[in-house]
N, C-alpha and C. Protein backbone atom coordinates (compact mmCIF):
# COMPACT_ATOMS: atom_id res chain seq x y z
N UNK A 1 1.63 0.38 -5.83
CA UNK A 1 2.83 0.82 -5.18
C UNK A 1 2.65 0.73 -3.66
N UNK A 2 3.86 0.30 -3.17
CA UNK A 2 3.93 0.40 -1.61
C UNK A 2 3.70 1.46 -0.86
N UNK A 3 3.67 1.66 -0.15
CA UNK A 3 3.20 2.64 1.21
C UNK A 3 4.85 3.69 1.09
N UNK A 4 5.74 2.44 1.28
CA UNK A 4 7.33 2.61 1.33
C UNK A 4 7.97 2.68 0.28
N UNK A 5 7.43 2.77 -0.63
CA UNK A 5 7.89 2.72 -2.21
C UNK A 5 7.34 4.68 -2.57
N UNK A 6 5.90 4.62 -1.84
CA UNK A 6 5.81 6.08 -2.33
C UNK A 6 6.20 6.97 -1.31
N UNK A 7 6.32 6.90 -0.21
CA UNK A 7 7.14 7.26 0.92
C UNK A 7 8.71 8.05 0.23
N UNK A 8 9.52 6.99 -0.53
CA UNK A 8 10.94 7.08 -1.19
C UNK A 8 11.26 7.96 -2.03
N UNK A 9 9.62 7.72 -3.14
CA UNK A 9 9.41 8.39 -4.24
C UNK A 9 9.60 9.83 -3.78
N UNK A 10 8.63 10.42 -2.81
CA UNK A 10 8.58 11.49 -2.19
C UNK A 10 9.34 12.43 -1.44
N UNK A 11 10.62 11.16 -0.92
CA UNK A 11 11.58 12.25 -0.44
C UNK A 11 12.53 12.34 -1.62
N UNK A 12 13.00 11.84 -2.55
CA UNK A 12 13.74 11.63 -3.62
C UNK A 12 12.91 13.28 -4.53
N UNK A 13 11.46 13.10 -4.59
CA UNK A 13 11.53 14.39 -5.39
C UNK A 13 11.59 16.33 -4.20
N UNK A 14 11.59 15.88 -3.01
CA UNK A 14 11.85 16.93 -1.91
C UNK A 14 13.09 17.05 -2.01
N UNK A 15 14.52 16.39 -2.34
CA UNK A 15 15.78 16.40 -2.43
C UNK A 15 16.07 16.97 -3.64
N UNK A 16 15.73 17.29 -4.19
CA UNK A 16 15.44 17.72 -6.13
C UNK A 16 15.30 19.48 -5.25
N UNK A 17 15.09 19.82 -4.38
CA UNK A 17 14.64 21.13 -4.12
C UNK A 17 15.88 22.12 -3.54
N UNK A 18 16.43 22.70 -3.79
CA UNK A 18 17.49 23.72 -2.96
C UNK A 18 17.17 24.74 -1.79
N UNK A 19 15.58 25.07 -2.10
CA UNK A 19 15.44 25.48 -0.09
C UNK A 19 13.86 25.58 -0.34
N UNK A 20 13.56 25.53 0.89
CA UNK A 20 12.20 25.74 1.89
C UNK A 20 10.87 26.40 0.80
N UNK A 21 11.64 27.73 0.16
CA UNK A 21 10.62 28.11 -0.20
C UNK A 21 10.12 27.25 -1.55
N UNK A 22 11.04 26.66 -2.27
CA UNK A 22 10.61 25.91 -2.81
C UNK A 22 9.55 24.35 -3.10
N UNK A 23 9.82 24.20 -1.87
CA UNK A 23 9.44 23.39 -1.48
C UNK A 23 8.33 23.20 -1.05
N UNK A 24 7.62 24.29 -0.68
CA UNK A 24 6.50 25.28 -0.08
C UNK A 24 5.75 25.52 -1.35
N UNK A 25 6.20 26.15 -2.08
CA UNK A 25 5.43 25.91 -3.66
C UNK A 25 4.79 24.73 -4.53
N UNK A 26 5.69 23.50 -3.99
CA UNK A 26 5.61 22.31 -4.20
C UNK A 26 4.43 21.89 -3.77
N UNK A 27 4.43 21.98 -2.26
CA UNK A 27 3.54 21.37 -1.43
C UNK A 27 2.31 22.32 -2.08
N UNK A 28 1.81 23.57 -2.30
CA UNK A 28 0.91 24.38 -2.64
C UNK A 28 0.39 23.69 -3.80
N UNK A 29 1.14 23.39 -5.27
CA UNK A 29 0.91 23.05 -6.47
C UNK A 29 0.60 21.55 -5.90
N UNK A 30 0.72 20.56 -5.21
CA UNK A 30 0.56 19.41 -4.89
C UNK A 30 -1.34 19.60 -4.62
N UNK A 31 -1.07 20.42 -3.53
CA UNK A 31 -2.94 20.81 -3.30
C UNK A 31 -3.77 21.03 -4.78
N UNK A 32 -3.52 21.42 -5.60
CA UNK A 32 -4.24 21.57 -6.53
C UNK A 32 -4.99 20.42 -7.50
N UNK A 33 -3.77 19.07 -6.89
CA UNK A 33 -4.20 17.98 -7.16
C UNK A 33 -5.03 17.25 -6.46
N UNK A 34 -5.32 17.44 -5.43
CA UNK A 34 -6.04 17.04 -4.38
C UNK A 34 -7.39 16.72 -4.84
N UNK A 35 -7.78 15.11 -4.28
CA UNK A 35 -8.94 14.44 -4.61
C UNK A 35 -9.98 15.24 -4.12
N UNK A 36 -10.89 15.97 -4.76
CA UNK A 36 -11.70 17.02 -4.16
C UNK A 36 -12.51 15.93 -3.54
N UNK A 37 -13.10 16.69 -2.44
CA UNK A 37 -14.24 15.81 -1.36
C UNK A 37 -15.50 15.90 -1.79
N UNK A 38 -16.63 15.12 -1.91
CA UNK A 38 -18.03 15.34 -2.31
C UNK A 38 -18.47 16.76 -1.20
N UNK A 39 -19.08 17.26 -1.80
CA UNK A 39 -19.69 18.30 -1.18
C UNK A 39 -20.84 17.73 0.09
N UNK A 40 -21.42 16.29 -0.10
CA UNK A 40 -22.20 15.86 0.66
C UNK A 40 -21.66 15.05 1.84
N UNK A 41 -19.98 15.12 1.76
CA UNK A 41 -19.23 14.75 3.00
C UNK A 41 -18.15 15.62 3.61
N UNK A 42 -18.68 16.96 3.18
CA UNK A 42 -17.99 18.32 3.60
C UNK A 42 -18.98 18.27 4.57
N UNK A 43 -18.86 17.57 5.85
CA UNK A 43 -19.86 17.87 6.77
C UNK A 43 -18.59 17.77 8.21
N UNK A 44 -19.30 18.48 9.04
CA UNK A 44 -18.71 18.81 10.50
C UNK A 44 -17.89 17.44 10.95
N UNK A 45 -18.84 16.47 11.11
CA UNK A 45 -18.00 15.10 11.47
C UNK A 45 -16.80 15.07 10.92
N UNK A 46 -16.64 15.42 9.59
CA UNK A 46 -15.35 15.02 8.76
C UNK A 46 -14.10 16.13 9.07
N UNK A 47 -14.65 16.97 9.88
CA UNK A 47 -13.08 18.30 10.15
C UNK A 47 -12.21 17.88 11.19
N UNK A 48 -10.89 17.36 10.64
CA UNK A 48 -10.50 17.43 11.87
C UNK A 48 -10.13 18.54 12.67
N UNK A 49 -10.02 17.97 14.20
CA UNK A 49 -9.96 18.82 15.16
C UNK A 49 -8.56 18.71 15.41
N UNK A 50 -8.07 19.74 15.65
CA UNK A 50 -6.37 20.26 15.80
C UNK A 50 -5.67 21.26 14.49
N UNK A 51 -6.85 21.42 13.86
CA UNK A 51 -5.88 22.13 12.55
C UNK A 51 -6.50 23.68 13.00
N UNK A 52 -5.09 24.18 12.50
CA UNK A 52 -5.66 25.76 12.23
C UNK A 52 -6.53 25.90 11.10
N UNK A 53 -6.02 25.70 10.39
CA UNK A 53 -7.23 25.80 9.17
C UNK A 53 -8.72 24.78 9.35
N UNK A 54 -9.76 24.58 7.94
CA UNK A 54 -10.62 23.34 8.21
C UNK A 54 -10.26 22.67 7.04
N UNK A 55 -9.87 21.45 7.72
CA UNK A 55 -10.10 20.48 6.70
C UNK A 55 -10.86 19.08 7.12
N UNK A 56 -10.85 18.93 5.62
CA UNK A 56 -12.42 17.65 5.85
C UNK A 56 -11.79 16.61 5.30
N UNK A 57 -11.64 15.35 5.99
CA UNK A 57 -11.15 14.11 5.34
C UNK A 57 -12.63 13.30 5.77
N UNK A 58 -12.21 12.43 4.17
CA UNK A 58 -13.54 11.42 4.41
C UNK A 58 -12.69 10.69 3.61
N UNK A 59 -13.22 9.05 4.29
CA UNK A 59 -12.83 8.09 3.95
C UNK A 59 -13.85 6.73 3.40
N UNK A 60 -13.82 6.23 2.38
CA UNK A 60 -14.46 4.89 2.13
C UNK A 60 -13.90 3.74 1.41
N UNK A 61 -14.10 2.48 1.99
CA UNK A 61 -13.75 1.48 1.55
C UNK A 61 -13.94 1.15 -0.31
N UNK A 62 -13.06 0.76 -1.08
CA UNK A 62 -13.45 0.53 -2.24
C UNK A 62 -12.01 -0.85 -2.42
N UNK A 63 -12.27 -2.59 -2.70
CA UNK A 63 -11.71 -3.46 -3.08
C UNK A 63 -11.00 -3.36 -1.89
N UNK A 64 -11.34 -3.47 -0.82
CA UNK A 64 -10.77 -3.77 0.41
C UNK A 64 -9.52 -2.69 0.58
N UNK A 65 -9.53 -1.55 0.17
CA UNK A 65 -8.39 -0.67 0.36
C UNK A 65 -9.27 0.51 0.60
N UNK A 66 -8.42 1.37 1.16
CA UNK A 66 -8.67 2.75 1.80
C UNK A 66 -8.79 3.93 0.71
N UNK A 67 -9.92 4.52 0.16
CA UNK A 67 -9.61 5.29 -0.65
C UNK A 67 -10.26 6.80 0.40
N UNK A 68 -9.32 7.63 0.04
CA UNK A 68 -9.69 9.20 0.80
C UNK A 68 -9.59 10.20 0.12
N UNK A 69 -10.55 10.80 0.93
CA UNK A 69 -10.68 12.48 -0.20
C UNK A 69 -11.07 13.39 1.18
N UNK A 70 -10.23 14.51 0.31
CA UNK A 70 -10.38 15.69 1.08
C UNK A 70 -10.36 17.55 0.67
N UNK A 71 -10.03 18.07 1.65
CA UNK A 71 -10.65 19.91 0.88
C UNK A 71 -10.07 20.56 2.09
N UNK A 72 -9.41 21.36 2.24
CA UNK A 72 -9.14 22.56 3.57
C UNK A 72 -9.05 23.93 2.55
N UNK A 73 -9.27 24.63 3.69
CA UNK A 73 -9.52 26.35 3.56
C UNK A 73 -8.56 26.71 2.97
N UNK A 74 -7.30 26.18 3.31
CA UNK A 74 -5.95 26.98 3.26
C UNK A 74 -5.30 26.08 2.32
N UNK A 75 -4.27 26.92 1.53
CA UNK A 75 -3.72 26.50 0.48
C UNK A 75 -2.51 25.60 0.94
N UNK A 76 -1.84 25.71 1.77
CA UNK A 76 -0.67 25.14 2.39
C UNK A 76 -1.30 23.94 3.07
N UNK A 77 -1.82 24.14 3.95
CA UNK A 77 -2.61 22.83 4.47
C UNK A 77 -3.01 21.76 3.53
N UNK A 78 -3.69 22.19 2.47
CA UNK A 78 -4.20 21.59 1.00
C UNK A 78 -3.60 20.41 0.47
N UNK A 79 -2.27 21.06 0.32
CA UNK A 79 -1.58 20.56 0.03
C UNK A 79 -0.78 19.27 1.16
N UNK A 80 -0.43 19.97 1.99
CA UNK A 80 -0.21 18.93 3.04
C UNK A 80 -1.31 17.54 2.77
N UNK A 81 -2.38 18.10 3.20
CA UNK A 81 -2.94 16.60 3.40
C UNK A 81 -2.98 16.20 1.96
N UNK A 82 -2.94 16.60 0.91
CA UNK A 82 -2.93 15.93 -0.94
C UNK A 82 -1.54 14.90 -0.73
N UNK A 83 0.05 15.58 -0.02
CA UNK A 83 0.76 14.82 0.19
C UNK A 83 0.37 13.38 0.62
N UNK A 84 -0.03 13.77 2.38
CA UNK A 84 -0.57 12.23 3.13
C UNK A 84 -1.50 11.33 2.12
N UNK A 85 -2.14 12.22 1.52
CA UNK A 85 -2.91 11.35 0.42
C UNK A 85 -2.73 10.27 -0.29
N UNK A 86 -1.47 11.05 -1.03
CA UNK A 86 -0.72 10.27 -1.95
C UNK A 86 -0.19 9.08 -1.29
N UNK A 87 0.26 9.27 -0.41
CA UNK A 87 1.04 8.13 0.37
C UNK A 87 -0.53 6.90 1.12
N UNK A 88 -1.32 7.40 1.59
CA UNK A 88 -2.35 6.26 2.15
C UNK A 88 -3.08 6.28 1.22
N UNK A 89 -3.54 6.43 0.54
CA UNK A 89 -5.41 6.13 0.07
C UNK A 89 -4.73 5.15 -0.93
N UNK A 90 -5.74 4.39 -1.43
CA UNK A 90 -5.69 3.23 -2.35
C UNK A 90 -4.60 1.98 -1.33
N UNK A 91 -4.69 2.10 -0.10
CA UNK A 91 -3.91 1.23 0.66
C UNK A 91 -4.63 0.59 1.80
N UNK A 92 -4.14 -1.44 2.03
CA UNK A 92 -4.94 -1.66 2.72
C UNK A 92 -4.93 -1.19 4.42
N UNK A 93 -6.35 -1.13 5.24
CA UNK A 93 -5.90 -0.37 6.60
C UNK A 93 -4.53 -1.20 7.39
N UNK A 94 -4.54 -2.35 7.33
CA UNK A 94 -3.38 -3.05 8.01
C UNK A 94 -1.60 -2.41 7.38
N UNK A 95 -1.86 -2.14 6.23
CA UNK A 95 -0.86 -1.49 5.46
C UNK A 95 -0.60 0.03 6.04
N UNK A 96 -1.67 0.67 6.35
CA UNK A 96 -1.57 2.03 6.67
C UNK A 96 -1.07 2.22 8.49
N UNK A 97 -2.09 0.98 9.02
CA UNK A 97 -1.59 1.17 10.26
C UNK A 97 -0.27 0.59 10.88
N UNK A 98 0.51 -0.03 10.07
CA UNK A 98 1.98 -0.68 10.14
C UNK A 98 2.97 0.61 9.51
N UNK A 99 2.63 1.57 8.82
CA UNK A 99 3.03 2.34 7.94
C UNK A 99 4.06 3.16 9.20
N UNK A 100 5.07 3.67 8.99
CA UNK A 100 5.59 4.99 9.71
C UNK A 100 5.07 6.19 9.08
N UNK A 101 5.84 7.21 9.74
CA UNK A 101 5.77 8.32 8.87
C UNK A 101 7.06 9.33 8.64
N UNK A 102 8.21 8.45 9.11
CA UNK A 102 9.48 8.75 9.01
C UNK A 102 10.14 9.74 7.89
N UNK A 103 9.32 9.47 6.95
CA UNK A 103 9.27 10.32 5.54
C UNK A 103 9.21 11.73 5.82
N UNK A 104 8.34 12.19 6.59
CA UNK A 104 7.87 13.79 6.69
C UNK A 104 9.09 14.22 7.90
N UNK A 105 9.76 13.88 8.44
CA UNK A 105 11.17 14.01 9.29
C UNK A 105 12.25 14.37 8.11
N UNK A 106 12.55 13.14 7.39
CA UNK A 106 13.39 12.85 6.01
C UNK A 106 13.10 14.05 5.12
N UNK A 107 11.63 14.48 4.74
CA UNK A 107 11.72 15.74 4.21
C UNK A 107 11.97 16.91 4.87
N UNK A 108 11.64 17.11 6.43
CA UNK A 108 11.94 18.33 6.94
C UNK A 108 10.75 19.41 6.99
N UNK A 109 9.72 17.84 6.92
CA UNK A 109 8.29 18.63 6.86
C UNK A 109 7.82 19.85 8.33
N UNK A 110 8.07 18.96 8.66
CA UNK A 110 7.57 19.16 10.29
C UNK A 110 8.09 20.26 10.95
N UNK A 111 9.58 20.46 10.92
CA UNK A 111 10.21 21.19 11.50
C UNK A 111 10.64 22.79 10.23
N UNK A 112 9.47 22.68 9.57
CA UNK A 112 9.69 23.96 8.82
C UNK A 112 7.84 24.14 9.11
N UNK A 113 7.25 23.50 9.82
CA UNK A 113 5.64 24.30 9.94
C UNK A 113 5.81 25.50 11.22
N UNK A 114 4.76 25.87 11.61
CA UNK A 114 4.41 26.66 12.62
C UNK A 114 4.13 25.57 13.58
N UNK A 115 4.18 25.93 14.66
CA UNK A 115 3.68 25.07 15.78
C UNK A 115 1.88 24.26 15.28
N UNK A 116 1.54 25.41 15.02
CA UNK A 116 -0.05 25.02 15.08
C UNK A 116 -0.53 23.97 13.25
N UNK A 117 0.35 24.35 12.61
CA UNK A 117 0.02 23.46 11.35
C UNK A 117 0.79 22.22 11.67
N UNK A 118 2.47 21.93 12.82
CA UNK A 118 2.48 20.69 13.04
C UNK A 118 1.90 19.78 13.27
N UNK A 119 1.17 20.60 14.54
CA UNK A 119 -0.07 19.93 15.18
C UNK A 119 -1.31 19.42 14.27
N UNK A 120 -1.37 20.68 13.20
CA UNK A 120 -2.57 19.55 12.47
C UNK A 120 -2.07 18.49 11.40
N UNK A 121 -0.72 18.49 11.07
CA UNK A 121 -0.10 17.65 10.49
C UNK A 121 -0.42 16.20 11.48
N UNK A 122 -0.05 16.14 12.50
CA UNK A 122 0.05 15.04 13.60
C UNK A 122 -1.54 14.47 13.66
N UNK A 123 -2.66 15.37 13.78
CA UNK A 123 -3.63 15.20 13.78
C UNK A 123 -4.44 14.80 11.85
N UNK A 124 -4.03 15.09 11.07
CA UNK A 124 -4.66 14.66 9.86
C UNK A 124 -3.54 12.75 10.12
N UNK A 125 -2.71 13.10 10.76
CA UNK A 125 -2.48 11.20 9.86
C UNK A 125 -2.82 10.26 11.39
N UNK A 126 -3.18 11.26 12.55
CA UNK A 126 -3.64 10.40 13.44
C UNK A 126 -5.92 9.74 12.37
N UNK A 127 -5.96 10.76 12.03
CA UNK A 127 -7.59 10.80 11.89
C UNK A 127 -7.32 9.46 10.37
N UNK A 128 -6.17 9.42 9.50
CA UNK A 128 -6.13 8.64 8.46
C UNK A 128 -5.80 7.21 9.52
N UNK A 129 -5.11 7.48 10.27
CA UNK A 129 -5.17 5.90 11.28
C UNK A 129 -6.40 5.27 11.34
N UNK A 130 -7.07 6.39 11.99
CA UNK A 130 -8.30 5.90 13.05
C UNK A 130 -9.13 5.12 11.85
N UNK A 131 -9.55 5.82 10.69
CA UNK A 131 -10.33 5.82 9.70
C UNK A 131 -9.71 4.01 9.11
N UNK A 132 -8.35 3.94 9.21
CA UNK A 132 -7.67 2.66 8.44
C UNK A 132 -8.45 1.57 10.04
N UNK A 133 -8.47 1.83 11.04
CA UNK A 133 -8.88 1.19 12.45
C UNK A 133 -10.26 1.00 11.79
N UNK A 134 -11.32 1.49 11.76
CA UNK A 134 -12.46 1.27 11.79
C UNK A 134 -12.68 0.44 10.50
N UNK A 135 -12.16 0.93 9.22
CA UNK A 135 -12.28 0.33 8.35
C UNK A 135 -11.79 -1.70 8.50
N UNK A 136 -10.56 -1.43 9.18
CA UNK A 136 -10.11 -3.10 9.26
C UNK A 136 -11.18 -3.93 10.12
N UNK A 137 -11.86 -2.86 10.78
CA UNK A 137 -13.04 -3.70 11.40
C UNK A 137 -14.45 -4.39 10.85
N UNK A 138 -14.67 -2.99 10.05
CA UNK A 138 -15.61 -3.58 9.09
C UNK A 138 -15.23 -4.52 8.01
N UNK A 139 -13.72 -4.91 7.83
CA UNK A 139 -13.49 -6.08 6.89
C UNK A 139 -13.55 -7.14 7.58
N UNK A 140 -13.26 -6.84 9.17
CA UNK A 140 -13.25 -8.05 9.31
C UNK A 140 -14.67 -8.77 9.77
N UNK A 141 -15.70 -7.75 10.18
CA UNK A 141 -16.70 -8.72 10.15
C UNK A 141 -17.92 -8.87 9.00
C-alpha cells in the first residue's frame, strides 16, 4: 500500500468518529498495537528530543524499505507514533521523504494536542525523515 493510500485509509476511519474523545481512545487502542522496540535499541540515542513524554524510535533497513519500531512512556503518545507508523515503515526512504503529512491536519490531529505533544508530534516525523535520509544513503552507496 501507498504512503497516500494509507494516509486516506486513515482519515476515512477518523471520520467514522463523532468527537475528540473518541478519537482519543482510538489513538490509545492504536498504541497497543504498536511494533514493540527491542529492548537492546531502547537506548538514549533512539529518544527523541522534543517530546514530553520518552519515546524511542529505531529504525532498520529490511528489502530496501524502511521498517520502524518503537515504545513511549505515555499512552497517548504511544499511540501517536503506532499511527506515524502505520503510515511510514515498510516504505521506501525516497517514498517517505516525498510523503506530506497533510493527513494529521485532515484528521485534526494537531490542533486537538497540547502545545508540547504537537511539538513532539512535529519532532517524531521530523526524526522518521532523517532516519528515511540516512537510510537512502546507505542504499545508495
Amino acid at each position: 500500500m501507498t504512503i497516500k493510500e494509507i494516509q486516506e485509509e486513515i482519515i476515512e476511519e477518523f471520520s467514522m468518529f463523532d468527537d475528540w474523545m473518541e478519537r482519543y481512545e482510538y489513538i490509545i487502542e492504536l498504541g497497543k498495537s504498536l511494533p514493540m522496540i527491542d529492548q537492546e535499541n531502547k537506548l538514549d540515542e533512539n529518544l527523541i528530543k522534543g517530546c514530553q513524554s520518552r519515546v524511542w524510535l529505531y529504525s532498520e533497513l529490511e528489502n530496501e524499505t524502511i521498517k520502524f519500531s518503537a515504545d513511549s512512556d505515555a499512552i497517548l503518545t504511544k499511540g501517536i507514533v503506532a499511527l506515524l507508523l502505520r503510515v511510514y515503515s515498510h516504505q521506501k526512504p525516497e517514498n517517505i521523504l516525498n510523503a506530506n503529512t497533510d493527513f494529521i491536519d485532515e484528521i485534526g490531529l494537531k490542533e486537538h494536542l497540547s502545545p508540547t505533544r504537537a511539538n513532539g508530534l512535529v519532532s517524531m516525523i521530523k526524526h522518521i525523515k532523517m532516519y528515511a535520509i540516512a537510510q537512502q544513503i546507505r542504499l545508495a552507496n
